[in-house]
N, C-alpha and C. Protein backbone atom coordinates (compact mmCIF):
# COMPACT_ATOMS: atom_id res chain seq x y z
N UNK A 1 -195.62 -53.26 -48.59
CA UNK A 1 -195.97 -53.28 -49.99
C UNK A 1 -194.76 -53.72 -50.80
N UNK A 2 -194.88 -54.93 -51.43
CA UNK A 2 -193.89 -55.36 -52.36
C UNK A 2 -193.73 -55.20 -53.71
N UNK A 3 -192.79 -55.04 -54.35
CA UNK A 3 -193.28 -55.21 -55.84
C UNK A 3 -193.05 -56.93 -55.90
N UNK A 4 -193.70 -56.95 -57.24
CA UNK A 4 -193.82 -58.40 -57.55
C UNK A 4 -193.38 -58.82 -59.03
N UNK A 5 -191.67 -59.48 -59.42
CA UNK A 5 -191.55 -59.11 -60.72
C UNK A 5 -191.78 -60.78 -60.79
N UNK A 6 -192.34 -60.55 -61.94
CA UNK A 6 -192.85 -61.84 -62.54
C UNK A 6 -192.04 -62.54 -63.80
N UNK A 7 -191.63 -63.69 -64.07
CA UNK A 7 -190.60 -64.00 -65.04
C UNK A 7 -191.45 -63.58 -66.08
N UNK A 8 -191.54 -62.80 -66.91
CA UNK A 8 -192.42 -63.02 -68.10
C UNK A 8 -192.32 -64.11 -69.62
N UNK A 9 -192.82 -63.54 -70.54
CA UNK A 9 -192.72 -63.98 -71.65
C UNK A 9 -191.27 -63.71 -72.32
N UNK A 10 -190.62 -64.89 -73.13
CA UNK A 10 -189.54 -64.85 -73.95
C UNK A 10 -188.76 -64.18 -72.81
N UNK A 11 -188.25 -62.74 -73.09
CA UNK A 11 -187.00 -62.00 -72.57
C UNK A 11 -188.12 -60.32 -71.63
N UNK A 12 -188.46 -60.78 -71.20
CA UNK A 12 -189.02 -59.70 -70.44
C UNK A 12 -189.70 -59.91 -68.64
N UNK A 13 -189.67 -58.90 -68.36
CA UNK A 13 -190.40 -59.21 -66.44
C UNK A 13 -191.38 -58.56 -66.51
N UNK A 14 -192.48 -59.38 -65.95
CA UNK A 14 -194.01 -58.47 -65.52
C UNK A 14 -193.73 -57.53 -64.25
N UNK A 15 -193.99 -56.52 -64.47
CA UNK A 15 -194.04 -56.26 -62.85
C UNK A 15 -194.99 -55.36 -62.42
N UNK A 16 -195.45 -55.77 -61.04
CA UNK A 16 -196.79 -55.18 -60.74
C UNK A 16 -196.55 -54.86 -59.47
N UNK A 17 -197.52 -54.29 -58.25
CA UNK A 17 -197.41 -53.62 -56.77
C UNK A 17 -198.33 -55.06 -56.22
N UNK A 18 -197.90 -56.22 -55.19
CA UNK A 18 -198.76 -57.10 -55.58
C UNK A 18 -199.76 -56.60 -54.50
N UNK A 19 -199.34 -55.59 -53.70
CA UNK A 19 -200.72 -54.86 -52.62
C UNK A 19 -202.33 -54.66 -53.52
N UNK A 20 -202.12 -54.06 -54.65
CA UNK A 20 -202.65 -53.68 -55.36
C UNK A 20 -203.94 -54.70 -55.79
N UNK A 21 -203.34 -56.46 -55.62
CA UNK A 21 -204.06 -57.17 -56.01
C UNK A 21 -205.36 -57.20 -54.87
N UNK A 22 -205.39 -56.64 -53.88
CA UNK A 22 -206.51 -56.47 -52.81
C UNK A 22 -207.38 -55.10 -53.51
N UNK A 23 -207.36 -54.21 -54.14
CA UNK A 23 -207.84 -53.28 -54.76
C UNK A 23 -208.81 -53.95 -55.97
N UNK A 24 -210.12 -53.32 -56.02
CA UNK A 24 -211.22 -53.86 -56.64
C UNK A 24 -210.57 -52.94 -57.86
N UNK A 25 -210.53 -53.09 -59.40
CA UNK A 25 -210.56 -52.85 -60.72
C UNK A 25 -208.93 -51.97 -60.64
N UNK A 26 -208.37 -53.18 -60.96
CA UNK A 26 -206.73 -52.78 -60.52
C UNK A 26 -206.48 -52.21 -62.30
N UNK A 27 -206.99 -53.29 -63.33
CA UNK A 27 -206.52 -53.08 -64.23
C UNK A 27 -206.91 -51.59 -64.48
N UNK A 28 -207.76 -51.01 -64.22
CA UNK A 28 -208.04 -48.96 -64.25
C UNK A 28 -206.98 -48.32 -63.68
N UNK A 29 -206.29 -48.59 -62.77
CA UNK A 29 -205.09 -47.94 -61.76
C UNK A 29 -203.93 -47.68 -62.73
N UNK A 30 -203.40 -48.55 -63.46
CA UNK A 30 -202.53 -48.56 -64.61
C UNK A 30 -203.25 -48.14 -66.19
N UNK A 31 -203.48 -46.83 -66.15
CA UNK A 31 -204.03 -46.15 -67.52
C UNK A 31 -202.00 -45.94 -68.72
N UNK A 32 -202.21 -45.48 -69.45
CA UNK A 32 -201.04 -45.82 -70.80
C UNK A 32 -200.20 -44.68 -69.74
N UNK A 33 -200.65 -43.70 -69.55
CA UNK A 33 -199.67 -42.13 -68.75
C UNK A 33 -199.25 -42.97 -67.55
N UNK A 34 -199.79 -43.56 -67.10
CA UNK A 34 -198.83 -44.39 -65.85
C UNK A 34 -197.91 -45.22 -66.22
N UNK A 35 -198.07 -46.26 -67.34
CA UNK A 35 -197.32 -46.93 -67.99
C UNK A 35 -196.37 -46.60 -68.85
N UNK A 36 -196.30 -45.04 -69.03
CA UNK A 36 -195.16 -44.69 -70.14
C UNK A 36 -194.49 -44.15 -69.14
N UNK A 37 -194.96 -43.77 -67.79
CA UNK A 37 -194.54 -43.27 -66.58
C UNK A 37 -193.25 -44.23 -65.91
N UNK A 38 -193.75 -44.93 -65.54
CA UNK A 38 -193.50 -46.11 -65.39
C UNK A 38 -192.35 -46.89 -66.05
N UNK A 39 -192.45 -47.42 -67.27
CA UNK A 39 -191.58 -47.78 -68.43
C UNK A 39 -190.21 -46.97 -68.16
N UNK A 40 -190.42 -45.79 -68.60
CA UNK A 40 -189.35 -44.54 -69.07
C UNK A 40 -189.01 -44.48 -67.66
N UNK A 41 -189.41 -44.23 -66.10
CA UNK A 41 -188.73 -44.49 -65.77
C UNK A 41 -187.78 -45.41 -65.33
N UNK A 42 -188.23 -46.71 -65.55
CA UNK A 42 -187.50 -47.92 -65.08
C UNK A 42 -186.13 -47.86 -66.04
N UNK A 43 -186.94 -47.83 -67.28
CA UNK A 43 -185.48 -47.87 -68.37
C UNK A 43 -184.44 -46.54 -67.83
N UNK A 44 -184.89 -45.32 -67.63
CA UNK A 44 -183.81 -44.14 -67.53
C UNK A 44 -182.54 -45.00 -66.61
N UNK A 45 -183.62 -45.44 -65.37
CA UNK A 45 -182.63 -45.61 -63.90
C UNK A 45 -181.93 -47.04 -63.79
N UNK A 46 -182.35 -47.99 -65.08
CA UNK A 46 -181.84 -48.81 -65.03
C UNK A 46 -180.34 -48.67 -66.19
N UNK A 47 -180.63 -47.73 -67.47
CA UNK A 47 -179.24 -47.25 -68.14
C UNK A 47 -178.33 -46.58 -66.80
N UNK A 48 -178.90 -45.81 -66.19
CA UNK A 48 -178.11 -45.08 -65.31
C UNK A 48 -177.13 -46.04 -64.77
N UNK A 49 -177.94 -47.19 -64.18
CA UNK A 49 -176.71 -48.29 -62.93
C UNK A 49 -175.58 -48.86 -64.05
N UNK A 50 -176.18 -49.42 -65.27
CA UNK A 50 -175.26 -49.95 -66.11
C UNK A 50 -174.37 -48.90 -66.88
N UNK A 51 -174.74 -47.85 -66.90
CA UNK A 51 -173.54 -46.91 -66.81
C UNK A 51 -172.50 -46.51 -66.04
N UNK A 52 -172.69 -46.66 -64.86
CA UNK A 52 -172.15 -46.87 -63.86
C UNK A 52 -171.52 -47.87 -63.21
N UNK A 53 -171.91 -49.13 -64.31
CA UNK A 53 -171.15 -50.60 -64.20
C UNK A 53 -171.77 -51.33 -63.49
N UNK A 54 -173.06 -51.06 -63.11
CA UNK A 54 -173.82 -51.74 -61.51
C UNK A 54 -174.53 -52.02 -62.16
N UNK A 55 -175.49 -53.73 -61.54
CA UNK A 55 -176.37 -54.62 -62.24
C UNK A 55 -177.84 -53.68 -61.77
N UNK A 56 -178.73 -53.72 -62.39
CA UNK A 56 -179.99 -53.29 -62.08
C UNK A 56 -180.63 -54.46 -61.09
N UNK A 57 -180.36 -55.36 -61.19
CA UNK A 57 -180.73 -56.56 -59.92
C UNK A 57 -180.15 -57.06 -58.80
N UNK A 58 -181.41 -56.96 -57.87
CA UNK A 58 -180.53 -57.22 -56.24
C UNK A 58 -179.68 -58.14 -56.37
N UNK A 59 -178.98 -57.70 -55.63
CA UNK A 59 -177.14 -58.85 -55.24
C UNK A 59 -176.67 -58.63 -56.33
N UNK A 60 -176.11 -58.20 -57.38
CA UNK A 60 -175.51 -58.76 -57.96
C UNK A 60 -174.22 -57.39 -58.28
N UNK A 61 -174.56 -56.50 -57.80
CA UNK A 61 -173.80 -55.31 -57.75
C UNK A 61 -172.91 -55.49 -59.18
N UNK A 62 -171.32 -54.79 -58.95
CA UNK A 62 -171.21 -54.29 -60.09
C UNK A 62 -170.70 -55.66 -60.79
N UNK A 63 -170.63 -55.33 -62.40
CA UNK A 63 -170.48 -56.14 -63.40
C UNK A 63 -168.80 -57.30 -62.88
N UNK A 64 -168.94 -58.13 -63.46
CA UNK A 64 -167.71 -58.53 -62.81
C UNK A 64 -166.34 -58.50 -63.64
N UNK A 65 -166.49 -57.59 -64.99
CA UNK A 65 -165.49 -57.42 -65.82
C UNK A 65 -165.38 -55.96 -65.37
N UNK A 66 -165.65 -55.16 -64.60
CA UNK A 66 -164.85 -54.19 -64.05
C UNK A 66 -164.53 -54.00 -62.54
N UNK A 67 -165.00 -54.95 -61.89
CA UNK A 67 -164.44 -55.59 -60.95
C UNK A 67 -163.31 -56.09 -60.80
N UNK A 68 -163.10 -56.98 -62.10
CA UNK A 68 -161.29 -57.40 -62.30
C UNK A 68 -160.85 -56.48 -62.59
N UNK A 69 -161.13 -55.10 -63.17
CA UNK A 69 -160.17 -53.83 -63.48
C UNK A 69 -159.57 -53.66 -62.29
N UNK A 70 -160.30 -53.74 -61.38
CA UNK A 70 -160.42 -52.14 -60.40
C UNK A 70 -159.26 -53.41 -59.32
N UNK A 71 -159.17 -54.37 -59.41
CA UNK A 71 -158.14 -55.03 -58.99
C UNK A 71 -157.17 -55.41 -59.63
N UNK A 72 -156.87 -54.99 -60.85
CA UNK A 72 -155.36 -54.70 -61.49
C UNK A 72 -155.24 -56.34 -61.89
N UNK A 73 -156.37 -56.85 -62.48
CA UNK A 73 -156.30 -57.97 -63.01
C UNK A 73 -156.43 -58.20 -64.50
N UNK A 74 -156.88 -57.09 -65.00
CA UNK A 74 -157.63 -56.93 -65.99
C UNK A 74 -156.76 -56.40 -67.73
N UNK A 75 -157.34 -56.64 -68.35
CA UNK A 75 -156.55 -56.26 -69.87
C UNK A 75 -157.23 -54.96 -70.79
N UNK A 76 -155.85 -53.90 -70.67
CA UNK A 76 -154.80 -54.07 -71.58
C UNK A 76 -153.77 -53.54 -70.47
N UNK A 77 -154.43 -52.45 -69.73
CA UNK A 77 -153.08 -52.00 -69.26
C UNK A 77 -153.60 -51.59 -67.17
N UNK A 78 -152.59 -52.53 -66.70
CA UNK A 78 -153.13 -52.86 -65.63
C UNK A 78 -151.62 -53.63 -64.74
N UNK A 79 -151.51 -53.17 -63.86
CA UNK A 79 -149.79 -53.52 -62.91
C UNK A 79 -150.16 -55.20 -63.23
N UNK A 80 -150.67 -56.32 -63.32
CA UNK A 80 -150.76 -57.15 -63.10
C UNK A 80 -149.83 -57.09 -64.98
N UNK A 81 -150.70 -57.17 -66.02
CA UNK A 81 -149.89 -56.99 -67.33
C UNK A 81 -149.10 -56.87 -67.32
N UNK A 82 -148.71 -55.44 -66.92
CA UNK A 82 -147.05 -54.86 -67.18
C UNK A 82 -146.12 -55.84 -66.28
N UNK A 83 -146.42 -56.23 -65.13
CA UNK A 83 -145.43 -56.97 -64.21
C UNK A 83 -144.86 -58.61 -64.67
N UNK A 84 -146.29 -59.06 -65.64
CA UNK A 84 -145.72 -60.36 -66.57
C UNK A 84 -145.31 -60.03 -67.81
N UNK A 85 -145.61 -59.06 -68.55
CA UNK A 85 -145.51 -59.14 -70.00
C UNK A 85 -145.18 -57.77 -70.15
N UNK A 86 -144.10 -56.96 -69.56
CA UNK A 86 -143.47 -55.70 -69.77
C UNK A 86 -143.42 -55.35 -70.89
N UNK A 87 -142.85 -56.00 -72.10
CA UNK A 87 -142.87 -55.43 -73.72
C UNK A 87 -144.45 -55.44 -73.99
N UNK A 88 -145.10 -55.86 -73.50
CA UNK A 88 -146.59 -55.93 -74.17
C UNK A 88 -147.27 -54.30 -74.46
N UNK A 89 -147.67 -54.23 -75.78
CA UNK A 89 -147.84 -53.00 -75.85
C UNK A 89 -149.58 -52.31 -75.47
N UNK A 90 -149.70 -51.83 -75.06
CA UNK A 90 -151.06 -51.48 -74.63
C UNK A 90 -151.72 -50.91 -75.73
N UNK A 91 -153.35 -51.73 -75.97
CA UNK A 91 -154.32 -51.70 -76.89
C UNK A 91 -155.39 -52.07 -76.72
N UNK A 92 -155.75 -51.56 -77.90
CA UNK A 92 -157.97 -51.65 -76.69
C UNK A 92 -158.14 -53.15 -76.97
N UNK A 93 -159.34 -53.45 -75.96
CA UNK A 93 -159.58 -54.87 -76.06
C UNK A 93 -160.22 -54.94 -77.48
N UNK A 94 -160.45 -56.08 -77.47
CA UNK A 94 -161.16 -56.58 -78.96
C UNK A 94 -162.24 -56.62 -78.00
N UNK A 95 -163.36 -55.79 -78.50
CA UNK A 95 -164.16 -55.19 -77.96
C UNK A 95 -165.06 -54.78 -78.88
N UNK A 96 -166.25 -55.34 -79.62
CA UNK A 96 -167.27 -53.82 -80.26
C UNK A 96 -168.56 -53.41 -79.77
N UNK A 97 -168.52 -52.55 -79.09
CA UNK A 97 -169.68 -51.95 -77.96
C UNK A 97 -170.70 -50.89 -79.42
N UNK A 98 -171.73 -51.61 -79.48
CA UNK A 98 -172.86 -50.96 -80.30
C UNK A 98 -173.66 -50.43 -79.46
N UNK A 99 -173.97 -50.44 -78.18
CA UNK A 99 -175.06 -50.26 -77.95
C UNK A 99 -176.23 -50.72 -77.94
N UNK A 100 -176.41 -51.60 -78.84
CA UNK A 100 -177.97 -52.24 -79.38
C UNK A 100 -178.47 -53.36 -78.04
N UNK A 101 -177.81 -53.64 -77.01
CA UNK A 101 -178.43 -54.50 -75.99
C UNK A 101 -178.99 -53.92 -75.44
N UNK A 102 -178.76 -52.62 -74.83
CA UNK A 102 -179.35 -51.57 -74.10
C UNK A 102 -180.33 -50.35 -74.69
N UNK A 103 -179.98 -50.00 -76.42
CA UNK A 103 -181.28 -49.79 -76.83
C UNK A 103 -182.21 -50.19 -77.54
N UNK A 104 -182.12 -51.92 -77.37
CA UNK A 104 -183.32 -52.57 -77.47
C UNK A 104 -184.32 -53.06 -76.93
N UNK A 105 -183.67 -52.48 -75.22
CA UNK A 105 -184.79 -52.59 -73.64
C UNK A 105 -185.98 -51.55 -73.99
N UNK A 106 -187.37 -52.07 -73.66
CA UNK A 106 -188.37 -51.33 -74.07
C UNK A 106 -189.23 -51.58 -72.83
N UNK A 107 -190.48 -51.38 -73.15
CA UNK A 107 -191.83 -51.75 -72.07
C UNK A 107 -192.92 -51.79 -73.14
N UNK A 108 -193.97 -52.46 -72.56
CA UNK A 108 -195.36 -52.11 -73.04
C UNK A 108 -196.10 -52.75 -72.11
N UNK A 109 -197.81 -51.79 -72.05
CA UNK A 109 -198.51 -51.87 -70.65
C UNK A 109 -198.96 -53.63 -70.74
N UNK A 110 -199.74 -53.74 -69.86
CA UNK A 110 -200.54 -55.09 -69.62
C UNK A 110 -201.80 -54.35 -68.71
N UNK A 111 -202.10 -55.45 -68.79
CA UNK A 111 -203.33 -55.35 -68.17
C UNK A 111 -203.59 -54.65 -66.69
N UNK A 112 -202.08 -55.40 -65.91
CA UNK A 112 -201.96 -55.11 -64.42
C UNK A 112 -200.80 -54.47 -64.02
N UNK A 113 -200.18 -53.51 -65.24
CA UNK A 113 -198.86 -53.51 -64.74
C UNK A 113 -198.13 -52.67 -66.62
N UNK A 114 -196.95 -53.88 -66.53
CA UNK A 114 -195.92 -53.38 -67.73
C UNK A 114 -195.19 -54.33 -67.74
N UNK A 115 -195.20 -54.87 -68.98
CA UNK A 115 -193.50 -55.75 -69.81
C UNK A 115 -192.56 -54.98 -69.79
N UNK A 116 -191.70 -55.42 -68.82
CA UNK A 116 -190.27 -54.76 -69.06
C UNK A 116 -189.55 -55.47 -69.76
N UNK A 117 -188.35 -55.61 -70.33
CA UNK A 117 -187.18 -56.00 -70.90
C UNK A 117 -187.05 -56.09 -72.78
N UNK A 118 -186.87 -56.81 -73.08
CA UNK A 118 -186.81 -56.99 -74.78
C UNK A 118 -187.75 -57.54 -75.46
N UNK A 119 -188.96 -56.32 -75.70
CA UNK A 119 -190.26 -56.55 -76.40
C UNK A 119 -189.58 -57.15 -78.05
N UNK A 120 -189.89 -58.22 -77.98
CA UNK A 120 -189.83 -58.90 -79.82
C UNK A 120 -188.60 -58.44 -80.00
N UNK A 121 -187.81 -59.15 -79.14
CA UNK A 121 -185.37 -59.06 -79.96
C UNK A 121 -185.22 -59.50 -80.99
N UNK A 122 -184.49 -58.78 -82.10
CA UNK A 122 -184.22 -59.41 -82.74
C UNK A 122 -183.15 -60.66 -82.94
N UNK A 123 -182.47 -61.51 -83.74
CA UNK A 123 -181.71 -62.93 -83.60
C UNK A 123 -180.66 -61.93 -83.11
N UNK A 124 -179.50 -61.24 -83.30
CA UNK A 124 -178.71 -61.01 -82.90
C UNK A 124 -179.03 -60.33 -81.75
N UNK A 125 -180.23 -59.42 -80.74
CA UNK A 125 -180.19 -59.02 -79.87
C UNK A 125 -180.33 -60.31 -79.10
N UNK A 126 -181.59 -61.14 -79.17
CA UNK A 126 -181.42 -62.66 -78.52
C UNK A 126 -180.04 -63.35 -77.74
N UNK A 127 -179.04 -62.99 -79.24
CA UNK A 127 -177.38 -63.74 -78.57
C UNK A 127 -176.86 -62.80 -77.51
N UNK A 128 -177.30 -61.22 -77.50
CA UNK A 128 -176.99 -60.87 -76.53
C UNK A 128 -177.29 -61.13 -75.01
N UNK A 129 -178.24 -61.56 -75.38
CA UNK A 129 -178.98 -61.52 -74.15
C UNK A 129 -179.02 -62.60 -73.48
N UNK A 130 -179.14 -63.77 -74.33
CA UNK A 130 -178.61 -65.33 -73.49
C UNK A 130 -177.55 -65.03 -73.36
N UNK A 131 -176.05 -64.40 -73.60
CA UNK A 131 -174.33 -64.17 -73.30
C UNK A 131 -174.49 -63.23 -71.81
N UNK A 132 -175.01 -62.23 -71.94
CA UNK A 132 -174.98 -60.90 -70.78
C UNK A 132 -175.82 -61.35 -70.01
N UNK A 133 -176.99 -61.40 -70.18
CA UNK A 133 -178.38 -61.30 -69.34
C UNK A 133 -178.12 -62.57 -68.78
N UNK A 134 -178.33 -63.78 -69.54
CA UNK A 134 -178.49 -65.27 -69.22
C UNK A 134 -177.41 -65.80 -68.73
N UNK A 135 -176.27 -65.12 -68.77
CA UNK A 135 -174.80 -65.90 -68.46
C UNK A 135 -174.77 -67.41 -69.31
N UNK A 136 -175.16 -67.71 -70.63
CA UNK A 136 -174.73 -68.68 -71.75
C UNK A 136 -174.13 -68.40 -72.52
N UNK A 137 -172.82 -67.79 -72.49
CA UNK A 137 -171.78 -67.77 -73.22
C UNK A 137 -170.54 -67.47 -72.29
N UNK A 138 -169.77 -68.71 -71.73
CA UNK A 138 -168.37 -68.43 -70.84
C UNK A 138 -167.86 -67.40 -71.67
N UNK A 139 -167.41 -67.16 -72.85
CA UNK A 139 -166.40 -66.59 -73.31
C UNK A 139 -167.25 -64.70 -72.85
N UNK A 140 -167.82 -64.37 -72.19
CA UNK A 140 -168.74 -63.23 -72.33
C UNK A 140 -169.21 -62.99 -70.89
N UNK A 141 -168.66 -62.01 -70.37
CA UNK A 141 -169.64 -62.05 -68.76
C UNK A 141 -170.81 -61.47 -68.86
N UNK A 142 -171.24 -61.93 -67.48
CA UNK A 142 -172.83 -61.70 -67.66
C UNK A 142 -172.95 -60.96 -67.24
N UNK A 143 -173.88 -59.86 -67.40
CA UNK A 143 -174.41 -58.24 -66.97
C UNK A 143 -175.48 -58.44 -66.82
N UNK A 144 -176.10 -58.98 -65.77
CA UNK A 144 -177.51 -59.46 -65.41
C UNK A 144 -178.52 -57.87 -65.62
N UNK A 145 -179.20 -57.56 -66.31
CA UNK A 145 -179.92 -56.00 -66.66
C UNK A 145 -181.20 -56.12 -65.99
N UNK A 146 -182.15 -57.29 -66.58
CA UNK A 146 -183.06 -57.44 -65.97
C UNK A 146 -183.24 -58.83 -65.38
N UNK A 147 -183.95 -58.53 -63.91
CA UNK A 147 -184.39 -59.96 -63.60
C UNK A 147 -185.47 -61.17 -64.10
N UNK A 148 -184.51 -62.06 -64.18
CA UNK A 148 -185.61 -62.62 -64.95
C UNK A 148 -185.46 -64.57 -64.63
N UNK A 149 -184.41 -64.79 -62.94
CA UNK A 149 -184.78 -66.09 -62.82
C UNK A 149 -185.20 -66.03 -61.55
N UNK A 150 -185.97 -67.03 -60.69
CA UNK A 150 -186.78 -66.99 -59.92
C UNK A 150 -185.92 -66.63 -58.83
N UNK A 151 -186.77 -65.92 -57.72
CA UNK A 151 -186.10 -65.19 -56.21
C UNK A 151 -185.51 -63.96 -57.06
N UNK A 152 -184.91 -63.60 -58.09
CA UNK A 152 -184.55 -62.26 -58.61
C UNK A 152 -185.07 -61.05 -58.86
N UNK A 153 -184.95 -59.92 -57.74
CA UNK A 153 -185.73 -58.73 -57.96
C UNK A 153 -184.80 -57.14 -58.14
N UNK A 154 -185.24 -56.64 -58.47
CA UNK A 154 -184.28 -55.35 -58.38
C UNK A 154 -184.13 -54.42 -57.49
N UNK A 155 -183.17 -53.79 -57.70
CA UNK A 155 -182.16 -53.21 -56.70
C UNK A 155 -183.40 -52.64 -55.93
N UNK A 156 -183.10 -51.54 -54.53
CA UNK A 156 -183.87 -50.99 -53.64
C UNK A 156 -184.22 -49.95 -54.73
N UNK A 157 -183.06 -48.94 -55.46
CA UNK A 157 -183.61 -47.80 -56.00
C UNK A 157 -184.99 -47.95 -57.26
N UNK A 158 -184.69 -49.12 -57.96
CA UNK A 158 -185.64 -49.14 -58.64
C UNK A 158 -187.40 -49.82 -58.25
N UNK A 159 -186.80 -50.53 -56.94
CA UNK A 159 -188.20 -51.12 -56.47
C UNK A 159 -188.69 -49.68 -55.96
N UNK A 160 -187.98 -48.73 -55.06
CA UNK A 160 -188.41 -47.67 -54.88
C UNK A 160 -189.60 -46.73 -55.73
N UNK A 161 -188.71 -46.92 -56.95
CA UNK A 161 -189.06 -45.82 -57.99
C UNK A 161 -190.46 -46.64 -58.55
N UNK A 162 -191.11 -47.75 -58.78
CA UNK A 162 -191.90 -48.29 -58.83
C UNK A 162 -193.24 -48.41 -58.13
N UNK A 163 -192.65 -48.30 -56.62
CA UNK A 163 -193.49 -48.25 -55.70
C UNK A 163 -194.06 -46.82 -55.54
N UNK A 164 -193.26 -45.79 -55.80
CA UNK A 164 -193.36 -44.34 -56.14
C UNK A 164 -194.30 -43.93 -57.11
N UNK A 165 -194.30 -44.37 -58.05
CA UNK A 165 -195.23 -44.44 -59.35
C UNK A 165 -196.69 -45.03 -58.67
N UNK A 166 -196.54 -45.79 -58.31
CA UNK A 166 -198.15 -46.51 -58.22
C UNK A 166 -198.45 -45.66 -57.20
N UNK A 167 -197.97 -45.22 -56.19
CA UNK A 167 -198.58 -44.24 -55.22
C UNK A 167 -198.98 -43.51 -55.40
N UNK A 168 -198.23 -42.49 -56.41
CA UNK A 168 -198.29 -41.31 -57.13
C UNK A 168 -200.41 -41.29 -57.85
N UNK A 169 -200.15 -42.54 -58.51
CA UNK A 169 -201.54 -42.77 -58.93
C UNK A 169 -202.59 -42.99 -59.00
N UNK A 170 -202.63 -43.88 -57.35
CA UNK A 170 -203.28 -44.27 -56.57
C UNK A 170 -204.26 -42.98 -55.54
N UNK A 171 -202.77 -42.00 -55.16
CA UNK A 171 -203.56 -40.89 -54.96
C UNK A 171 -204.15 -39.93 -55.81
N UNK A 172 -204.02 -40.19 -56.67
CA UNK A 172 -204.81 -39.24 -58.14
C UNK A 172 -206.23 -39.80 -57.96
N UNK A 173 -206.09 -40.80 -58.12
CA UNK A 173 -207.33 -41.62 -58.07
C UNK A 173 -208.62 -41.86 -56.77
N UNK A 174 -207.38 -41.69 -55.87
CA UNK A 174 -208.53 -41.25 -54.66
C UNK A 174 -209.00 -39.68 -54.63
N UNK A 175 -208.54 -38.96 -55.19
CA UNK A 175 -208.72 -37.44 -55.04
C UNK A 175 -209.45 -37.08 -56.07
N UNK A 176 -209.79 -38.00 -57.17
CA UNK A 176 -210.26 -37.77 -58.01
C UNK A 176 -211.93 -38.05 -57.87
């Protein structure tokens, strides 16, 4: 049983169980309590990895601007710095972390499933998201969050947690 994420519309991924598509009246299987099920958890476990600096999509593990930290490549204060530029005084990056890329990730159901990623961004969430998500802005690394170019699926834990959900409902539904 695979999941099946689908590039969606604008800035978002369909994603559905594609086993499911052998099941007669699939669109009933996914009622709104599965889908807020669903949603909330994808978003919880996908803040979780990017808190943790790790991409929510297979391969791509952690971000690659703390990757250069963790090898003493990185700026402000790091043996590689101090060893060229000793007087350099240590200070935060020019940096302004709002938050707003990550709480503007949403869901809403479909027919067969759920829109994941950035239901209706606004212009400035957009630039985020072609810079991080899309990797179109060199000056900006990319933090791939959701998948969204072709062959791109997510990590094991969250295909897990997906596949978990529809099971979960599937047996409601037979017992019911």
């Amino acid at each position: 049983m695979a999941v099946k994420v689908i590039k969606g519309k604008n800035f978002t991924v369909t994603i559905e169980l594609d086993a499911l598509a052998k099941i007669s009246n699939v669109k009933k299987i996914v009622n709104s309590t599965m889908a807020n099920k669903l949603g909330n958890s994808i978003l919880r476990e996908t803040k979780n990895l990017v808190g943790v600096g790790k991409s929510p999509v297979k391969g791509k593990g952690r971000f690659p601007a703390y990757a250069k930290q963790r090898k003493g490549s990185g700026y402000p204060d790091t043996p590689d710095i101090r060893r060229r530029f000793p007087s350099k005084k240590t200070r935060p990056v020019n940096l302004e972390l709002s938050g707003k890329f990550l709480k503007a990730l949403g869901f809403k159901k479909t027919d067969g499933g759920i829109d994941f990623g950035w239901i209706d961004p606004s212009e400035d969430i957009k630039k985020l998201i072609d810079a991080h998500n899309n990797g179109l802005n060199k000056n900006v690394p990319q933090r791939k969050v959701i998948p969204n170019a072709d062959g791109e699926d997510y990590t094991a834990s969250i295909r897990r947690l997906i596949k978990d959900i529809y099971l979960q409902r599937i047996r409601a539904i037979i017992r019911s």
